[in-house]
C-alpha atoms as a PDB file:
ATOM      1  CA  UNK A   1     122.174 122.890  88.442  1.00  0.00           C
ATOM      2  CA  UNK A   2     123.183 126.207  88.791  1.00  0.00           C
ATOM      3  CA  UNK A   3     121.653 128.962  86.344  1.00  0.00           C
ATOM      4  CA  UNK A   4     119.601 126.126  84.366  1.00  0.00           C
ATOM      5  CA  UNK A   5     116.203 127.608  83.498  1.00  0.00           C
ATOM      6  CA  UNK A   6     113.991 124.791  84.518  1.00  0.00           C
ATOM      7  CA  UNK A   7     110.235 124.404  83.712  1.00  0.00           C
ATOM      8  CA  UNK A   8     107.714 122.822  86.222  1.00  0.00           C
ATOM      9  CA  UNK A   9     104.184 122.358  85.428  1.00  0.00           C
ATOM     10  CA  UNK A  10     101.617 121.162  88.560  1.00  0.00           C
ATOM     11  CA  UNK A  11     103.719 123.594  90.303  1.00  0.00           C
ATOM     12  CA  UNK A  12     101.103 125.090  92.941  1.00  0.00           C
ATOM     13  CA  UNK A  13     101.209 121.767  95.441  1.00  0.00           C
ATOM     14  CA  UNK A  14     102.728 118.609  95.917  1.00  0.00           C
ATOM     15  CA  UNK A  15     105.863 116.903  93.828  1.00  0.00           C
ATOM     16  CA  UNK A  16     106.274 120.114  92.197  1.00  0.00           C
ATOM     17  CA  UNK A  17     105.857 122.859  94.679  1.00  0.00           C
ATOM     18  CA  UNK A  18     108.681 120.748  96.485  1.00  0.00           C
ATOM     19  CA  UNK A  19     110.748 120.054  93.556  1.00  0.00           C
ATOM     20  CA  UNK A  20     110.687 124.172  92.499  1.00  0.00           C
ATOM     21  CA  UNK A  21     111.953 124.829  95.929  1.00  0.00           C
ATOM     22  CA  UNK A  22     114.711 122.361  96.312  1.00  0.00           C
ATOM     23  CA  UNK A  23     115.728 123.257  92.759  1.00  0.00           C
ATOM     24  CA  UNK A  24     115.973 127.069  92.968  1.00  0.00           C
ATOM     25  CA  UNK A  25     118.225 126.306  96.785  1.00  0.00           C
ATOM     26  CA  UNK A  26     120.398 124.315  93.816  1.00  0.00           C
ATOM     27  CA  UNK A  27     120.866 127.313  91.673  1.00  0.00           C
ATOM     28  CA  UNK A  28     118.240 126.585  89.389  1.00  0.00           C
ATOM     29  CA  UNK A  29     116.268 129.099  87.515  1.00  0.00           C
ATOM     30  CA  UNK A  30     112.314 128.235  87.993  1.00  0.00           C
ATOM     31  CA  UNK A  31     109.646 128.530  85.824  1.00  0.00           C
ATOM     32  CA  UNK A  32     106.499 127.662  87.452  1.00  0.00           C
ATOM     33  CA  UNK A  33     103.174 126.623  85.707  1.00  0.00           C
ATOM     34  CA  UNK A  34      99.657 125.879  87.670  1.00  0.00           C
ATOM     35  CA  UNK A  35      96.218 127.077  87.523  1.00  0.00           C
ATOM     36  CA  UNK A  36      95.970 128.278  90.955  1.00  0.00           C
ATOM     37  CA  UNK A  37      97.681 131.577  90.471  1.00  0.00           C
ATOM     38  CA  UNK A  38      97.483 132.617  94.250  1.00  0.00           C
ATOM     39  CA  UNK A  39      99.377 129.766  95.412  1.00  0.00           C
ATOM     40  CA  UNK A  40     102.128 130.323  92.085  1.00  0.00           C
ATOM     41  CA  UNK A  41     102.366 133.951  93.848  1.00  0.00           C
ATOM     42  CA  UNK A  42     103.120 132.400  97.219  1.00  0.00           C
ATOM     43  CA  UNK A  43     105.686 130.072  95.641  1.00  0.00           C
ATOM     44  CA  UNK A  44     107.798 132.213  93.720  1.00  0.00           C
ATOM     45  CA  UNK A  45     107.819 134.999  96.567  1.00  0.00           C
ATOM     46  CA  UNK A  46     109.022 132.341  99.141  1.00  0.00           C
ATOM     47  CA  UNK A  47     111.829 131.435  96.650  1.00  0.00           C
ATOM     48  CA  UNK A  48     112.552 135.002  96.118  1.00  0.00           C
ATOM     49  CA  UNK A  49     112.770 135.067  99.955  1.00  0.00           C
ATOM     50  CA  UNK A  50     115.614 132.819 100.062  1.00  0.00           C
ATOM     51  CA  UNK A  51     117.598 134.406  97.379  1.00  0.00           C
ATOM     52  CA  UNK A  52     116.008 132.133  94.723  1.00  0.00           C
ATOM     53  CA  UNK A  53     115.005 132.957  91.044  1.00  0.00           C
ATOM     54  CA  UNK A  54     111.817 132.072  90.358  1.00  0.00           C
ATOM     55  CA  UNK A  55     108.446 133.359  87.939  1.00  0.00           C
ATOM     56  CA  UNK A  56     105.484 131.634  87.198  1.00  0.00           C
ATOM     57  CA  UNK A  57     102.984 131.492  84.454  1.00  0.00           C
ATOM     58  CA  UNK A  58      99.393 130.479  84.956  1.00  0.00           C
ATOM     59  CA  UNK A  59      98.986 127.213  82.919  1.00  0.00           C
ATOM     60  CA  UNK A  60      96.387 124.395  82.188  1.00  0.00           C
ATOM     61  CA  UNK A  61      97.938 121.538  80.954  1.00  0.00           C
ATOM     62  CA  UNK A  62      94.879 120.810  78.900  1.00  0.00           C
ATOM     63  CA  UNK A  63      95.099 124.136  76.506  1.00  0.00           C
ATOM     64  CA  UNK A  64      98.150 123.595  74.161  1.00  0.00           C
ATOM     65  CA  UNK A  65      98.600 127.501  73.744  1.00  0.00           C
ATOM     66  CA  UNK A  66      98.827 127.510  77.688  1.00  0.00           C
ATOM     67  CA  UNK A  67     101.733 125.451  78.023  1.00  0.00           C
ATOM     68  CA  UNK A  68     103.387 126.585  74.592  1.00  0.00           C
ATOM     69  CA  UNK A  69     103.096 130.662  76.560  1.00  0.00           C
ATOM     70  CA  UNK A  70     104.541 129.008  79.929  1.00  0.00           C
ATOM     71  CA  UNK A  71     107.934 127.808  77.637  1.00  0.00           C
ATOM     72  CA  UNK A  72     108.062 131.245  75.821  1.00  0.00           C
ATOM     73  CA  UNK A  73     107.420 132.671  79.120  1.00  0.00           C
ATOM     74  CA  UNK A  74     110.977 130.886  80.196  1.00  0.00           C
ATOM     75  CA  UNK A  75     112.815 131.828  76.790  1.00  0.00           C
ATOM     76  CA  UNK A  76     111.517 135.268  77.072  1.00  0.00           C
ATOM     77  CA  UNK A  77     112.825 135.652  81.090  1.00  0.00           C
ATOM     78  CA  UNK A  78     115.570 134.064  80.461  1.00  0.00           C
ATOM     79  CA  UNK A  79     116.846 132.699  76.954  1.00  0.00           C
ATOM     80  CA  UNK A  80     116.620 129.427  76.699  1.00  0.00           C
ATOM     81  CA  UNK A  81     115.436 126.418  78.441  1.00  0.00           C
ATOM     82  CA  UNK A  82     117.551 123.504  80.007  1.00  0.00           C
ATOM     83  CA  UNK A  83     115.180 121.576  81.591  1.00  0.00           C
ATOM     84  CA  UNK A  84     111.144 120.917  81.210  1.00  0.00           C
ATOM     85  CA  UNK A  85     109.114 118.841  84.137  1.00  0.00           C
ATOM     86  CA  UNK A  86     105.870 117.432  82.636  1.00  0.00           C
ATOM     87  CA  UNK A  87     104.646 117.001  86.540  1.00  0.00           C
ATOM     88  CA  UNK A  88     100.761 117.778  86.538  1.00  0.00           C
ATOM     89  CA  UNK A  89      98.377 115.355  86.840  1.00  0.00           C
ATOM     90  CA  UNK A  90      95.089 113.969  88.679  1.00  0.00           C
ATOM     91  CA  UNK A  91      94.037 110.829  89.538  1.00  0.00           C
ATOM     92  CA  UNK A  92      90.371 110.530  90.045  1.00  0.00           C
ATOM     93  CA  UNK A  93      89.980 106.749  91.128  1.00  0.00           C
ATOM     94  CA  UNK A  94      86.899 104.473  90.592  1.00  0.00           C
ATOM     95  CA  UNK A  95      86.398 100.995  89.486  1.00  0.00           C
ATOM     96  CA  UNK A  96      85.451 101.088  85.420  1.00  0.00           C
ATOM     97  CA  UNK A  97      81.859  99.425  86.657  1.00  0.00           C
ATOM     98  CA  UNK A  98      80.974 102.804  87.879  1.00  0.00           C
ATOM     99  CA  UNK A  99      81.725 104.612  84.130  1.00  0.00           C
ATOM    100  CA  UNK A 100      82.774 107.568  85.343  1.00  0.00           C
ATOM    101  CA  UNK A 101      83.677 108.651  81.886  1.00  0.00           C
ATOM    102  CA  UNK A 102      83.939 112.471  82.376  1.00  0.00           C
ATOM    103  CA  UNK A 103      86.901 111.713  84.826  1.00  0.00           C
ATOM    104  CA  UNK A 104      88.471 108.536  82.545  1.00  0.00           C
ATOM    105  CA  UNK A 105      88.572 111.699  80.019  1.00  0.00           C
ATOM    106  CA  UNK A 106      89.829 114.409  82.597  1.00  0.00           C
ATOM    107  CA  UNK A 107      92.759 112.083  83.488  1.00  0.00           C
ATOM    108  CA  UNK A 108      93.913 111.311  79.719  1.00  0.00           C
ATOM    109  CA  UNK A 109      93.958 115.181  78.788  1.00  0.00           C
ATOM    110  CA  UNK A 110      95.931 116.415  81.602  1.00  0.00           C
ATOM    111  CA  UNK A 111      98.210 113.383  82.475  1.00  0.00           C
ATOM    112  CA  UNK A 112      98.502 112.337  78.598  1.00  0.00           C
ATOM    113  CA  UNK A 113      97.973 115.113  76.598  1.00  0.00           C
ATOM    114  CA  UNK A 114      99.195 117.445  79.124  1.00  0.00           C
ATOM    115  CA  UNK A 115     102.343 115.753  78.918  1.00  0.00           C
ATOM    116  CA  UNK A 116     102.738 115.623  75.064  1.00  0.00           C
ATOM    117  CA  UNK A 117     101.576 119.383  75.103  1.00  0.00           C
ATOM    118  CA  UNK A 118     104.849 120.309  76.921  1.00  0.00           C
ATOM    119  CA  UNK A 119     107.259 118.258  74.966  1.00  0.00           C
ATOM    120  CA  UNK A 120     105.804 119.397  71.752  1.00  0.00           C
ATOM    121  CA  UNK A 121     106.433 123.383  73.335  1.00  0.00           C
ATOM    122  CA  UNK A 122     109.960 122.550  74.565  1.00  0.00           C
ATOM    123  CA  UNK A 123     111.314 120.069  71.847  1.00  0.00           C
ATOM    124  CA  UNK A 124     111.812 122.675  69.040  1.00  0.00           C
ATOM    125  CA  UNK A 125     113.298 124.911  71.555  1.00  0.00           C
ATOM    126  CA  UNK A 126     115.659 122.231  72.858  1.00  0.00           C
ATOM    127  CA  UNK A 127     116.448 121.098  69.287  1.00  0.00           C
ATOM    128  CA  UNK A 128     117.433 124.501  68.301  1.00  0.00           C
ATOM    129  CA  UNK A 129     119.782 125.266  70.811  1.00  0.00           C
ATOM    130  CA  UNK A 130     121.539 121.268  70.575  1.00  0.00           C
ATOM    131  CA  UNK A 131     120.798 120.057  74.530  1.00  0.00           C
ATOM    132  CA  UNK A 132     117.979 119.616  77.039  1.00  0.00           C
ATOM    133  CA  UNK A 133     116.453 117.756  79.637  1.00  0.00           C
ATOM    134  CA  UNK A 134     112.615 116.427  79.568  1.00  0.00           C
ATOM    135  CA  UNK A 135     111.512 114.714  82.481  1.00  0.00           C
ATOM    136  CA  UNK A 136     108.179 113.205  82.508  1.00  0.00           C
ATOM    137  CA  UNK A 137     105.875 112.137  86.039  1.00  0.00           C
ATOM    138  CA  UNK A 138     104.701 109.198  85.607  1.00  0.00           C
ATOM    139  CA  UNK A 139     103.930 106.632  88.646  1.00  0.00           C
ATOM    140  CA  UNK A 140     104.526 102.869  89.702  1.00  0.00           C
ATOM    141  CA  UNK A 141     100.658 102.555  88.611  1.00  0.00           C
ATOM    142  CA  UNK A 142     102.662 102.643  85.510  1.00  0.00           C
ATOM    143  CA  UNK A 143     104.249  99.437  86.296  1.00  0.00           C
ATOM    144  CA  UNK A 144     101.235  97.727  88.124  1.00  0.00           C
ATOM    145  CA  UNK A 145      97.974  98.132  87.858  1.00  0.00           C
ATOM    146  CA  UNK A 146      95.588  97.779  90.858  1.00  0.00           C
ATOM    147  CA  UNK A 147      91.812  97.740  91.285  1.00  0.00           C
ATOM    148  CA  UNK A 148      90.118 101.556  90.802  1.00  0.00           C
ATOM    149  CA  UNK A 149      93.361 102.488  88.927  1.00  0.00           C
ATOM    150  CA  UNK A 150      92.969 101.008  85.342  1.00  0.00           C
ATOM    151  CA  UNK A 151      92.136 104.439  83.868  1.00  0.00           C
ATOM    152  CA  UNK A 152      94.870 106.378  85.784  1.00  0.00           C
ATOM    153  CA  UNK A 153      97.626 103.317  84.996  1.00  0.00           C
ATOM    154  CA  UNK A 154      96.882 103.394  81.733  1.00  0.00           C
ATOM    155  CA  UNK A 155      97.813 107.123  81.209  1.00  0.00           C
ATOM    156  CA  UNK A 156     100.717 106.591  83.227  1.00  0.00           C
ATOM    157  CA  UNK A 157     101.899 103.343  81.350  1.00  0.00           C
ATOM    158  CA  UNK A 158     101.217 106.210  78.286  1.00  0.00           C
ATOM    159  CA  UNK A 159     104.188 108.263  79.488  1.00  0.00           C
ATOM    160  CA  UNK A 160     106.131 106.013  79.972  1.00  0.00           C
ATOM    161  CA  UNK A 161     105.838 104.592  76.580  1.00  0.00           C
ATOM    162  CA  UNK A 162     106.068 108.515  75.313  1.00  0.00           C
ATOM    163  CA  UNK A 163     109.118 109.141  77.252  1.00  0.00           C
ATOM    164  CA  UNK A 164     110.574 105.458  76.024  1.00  0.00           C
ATOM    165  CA  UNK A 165     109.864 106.513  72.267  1.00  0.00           C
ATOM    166  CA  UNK A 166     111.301 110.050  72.548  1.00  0.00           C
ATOM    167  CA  UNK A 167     114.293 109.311  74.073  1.00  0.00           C
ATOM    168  CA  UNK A 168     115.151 106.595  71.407  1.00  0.00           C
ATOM    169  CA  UNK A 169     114.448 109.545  68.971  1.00  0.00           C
ATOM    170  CA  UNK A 170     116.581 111.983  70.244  1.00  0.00           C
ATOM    171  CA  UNK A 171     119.781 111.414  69.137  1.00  0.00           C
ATOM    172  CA  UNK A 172     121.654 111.625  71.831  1.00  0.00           C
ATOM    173  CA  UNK A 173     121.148 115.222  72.218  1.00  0.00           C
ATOM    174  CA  UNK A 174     118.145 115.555  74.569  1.00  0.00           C
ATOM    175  CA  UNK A 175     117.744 113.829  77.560  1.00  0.00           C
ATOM    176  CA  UNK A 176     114.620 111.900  78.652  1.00  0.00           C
ATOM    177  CA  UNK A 177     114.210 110.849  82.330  1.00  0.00           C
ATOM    178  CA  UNK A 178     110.734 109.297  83.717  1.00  0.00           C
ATOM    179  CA  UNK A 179     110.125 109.740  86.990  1.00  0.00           C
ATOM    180  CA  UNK A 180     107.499 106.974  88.717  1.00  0.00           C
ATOM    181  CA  UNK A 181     106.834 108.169  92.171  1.00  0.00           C
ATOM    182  CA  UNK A 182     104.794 105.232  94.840  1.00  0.00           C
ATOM    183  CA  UNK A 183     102.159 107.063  97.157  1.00  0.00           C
ATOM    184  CA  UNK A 184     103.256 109.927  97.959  1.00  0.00           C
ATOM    185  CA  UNK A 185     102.023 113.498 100.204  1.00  0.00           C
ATOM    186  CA  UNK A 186     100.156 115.267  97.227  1.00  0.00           C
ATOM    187  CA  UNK A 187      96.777 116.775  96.846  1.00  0.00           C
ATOM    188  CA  UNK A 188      96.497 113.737  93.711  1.00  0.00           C
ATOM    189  CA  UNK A 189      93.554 112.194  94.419  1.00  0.00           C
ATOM    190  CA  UNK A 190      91.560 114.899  95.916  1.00  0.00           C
ATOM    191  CA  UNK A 191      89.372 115.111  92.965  1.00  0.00           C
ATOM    192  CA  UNK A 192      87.930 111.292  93.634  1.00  0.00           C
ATOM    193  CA  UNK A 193      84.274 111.594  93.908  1.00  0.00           C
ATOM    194  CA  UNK A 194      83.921 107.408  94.358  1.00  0.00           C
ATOM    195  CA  UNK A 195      83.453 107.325  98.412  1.00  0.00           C
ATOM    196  CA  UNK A 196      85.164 103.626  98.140  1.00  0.00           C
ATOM    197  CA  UNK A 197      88.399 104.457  96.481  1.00  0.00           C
ATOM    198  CA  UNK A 198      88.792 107.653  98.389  1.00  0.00           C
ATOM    199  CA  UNK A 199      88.267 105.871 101.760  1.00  0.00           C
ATOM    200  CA  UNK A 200      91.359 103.178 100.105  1.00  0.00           C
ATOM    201  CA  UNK A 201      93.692 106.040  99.218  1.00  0.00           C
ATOM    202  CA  UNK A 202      92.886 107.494 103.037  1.00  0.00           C
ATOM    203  CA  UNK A 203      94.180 103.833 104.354  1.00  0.00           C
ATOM    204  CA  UNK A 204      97.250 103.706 101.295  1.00  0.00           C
ATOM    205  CA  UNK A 205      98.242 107.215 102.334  1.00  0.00           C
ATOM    206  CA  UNK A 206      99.274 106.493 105.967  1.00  0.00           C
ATOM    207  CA  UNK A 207     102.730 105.602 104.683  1.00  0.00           C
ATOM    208  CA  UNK A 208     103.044 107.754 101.743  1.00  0.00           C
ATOM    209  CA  UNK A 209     106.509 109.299 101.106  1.00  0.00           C
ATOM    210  CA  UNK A 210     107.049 113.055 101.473  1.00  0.00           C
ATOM    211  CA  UNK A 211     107.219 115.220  98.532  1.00  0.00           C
ATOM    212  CA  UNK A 212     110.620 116.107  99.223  1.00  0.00           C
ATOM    213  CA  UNK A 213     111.550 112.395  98.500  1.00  0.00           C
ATOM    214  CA  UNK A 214     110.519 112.647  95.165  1.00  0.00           C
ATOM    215  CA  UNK A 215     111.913 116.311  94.604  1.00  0.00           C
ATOM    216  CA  UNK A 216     115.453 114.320  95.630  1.00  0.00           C
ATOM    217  CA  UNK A 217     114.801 111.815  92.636  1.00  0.00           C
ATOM    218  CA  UNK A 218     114.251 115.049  90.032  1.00  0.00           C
ATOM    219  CA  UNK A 219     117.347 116.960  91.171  1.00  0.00           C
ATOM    220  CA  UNK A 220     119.415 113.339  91.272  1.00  0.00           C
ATOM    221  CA  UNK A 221     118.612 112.755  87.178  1.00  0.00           C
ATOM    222  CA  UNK A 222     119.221 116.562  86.347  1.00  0.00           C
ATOM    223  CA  UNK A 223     122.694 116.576  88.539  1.00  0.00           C
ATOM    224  CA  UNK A 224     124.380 113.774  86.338  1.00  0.00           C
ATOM    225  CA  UNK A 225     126.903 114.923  83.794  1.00  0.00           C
ATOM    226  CA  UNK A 226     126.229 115.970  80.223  1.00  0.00           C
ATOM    227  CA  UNK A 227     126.850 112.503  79.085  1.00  0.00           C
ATOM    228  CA  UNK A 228     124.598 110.625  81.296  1.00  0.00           C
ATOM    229  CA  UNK A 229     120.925 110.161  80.825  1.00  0.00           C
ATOM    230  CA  UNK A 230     118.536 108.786  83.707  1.00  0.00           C
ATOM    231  CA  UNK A 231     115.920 106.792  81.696  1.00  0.00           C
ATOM    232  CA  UNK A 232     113.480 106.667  84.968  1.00  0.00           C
ATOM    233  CA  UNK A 233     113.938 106.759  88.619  1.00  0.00           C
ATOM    234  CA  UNK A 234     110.779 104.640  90.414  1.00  0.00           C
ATOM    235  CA  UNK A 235     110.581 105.412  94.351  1.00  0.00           C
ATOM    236  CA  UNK A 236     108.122 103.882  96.073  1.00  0.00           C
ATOM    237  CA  UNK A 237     107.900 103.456  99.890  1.00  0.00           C
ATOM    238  CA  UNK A 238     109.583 100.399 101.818  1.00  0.00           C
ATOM    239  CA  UNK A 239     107.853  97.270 102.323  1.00  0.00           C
ATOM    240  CA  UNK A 240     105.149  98.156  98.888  1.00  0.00           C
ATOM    241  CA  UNK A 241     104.500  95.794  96.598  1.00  0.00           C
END
């Protein structure tokens, strides 16, 4: 882990807030992209705090030339880039009946496109130098789909696929992990405007597994030696189904 300049979009909150913090204790070199550029500030000053390296980049997953400035933002700090984490995402639930189509749309640019945005910035840049790591969030709505989650668990069964397809590409010289986190402490979700499915993710979210947990998962499939490659890592919480 140590001096590996490693990208983290959805960085302001959540999974990647913790993951940029536990990573930069590690040794890690963070690059942090988020729209929220106040709470970026507050990140990257609380790793500097604790002898961390750390910059940010205000990003929107949605605008290509956003993300492709937040990986020249790393090669320009810092030369080259070891590791990109395709993190943000939303997750606006509602049964299809209700045709909440705006949101069906939000959720495939930023958790689909958003996704394919990055690894088309990093890939060339990767390719170049002969090595790197992309690790793409995906969920265990991925894996199962439940009621009010057919939109969402489609774009996450969408990076998966991605992520399957790009690692059998790669040659053997970039990694490709997927990372499928279960309910966990996030701010996903917030954006629901359905009263139902907010008032079910309420109930869901009494057990839900600290951000941390999942932060564990990310620095577990970058740790592993050169010649190991973590296809996914799925964490969900005890007991779930």
């Amino acid at each position: 882990m140590q001096d590996k300049v490693i990208i983290i979009t959805g960085a302001s909150s959540g999974i990647g807030k913790a993951t940029a913090k536990l990573l930069a204790q590690k040794g890690a070199k963070i690059v942090a992209g988020a729209r929220r550029k106040e709470n970026l500030e507050e990140l990257v000053t609380s790793i500097q705090a604790t002898g961390g390296t750390a910059t940010f980049q205000v990003t929107d997953v949605t605008q290509r030339g956003d993300v492709e400035n937040l990986v020249q933002h790393a090669v320009d700090m810092y030369g080259k880039v070891d590791v990109i984490i395709n993190n943000a995402g939303v997750m606006p639930l509602s049964t299809m009946d209700k045709l909440k189509v705006d949101e069906w749309e939000k959720m495939i640019s930023v958790n689909i496109n958003g996704v394919l945005y990055g690894i088309a910035a990093a890939l060339p840049v990767m390719q170049k130098q002969g090595y790197g790591h992309i690790i793409n969030t995906s969920s265990t709505a991925g894996h199962v789909v439940e009621p009010t989650a057919a939109v969402y668990a489609g774009t996450k069964f969408a990076v998966r696929a991605i992520s399957e397809g790009l690692r059998k590409e790669s040659g053997g010289k970039i990694k490709v992990t997927v990372i499928s986190p279960g309910v966990t402490e996030t701010e996903l979700g917030q954006d629901i405007t359905d009263e139902t499915s907010a008032a079910g993710l309420k109930e869901i979210r009494k057990t839900a597994l600290p951000a941390e947990v999942i932060a564990d998962a990310i620095a577990y499939a970058i740790d592993q030696p050169s010649y190991v490659d973590v296809s996914e890592v799925l964490v969900r919480e005890l007991g779930r189904i």
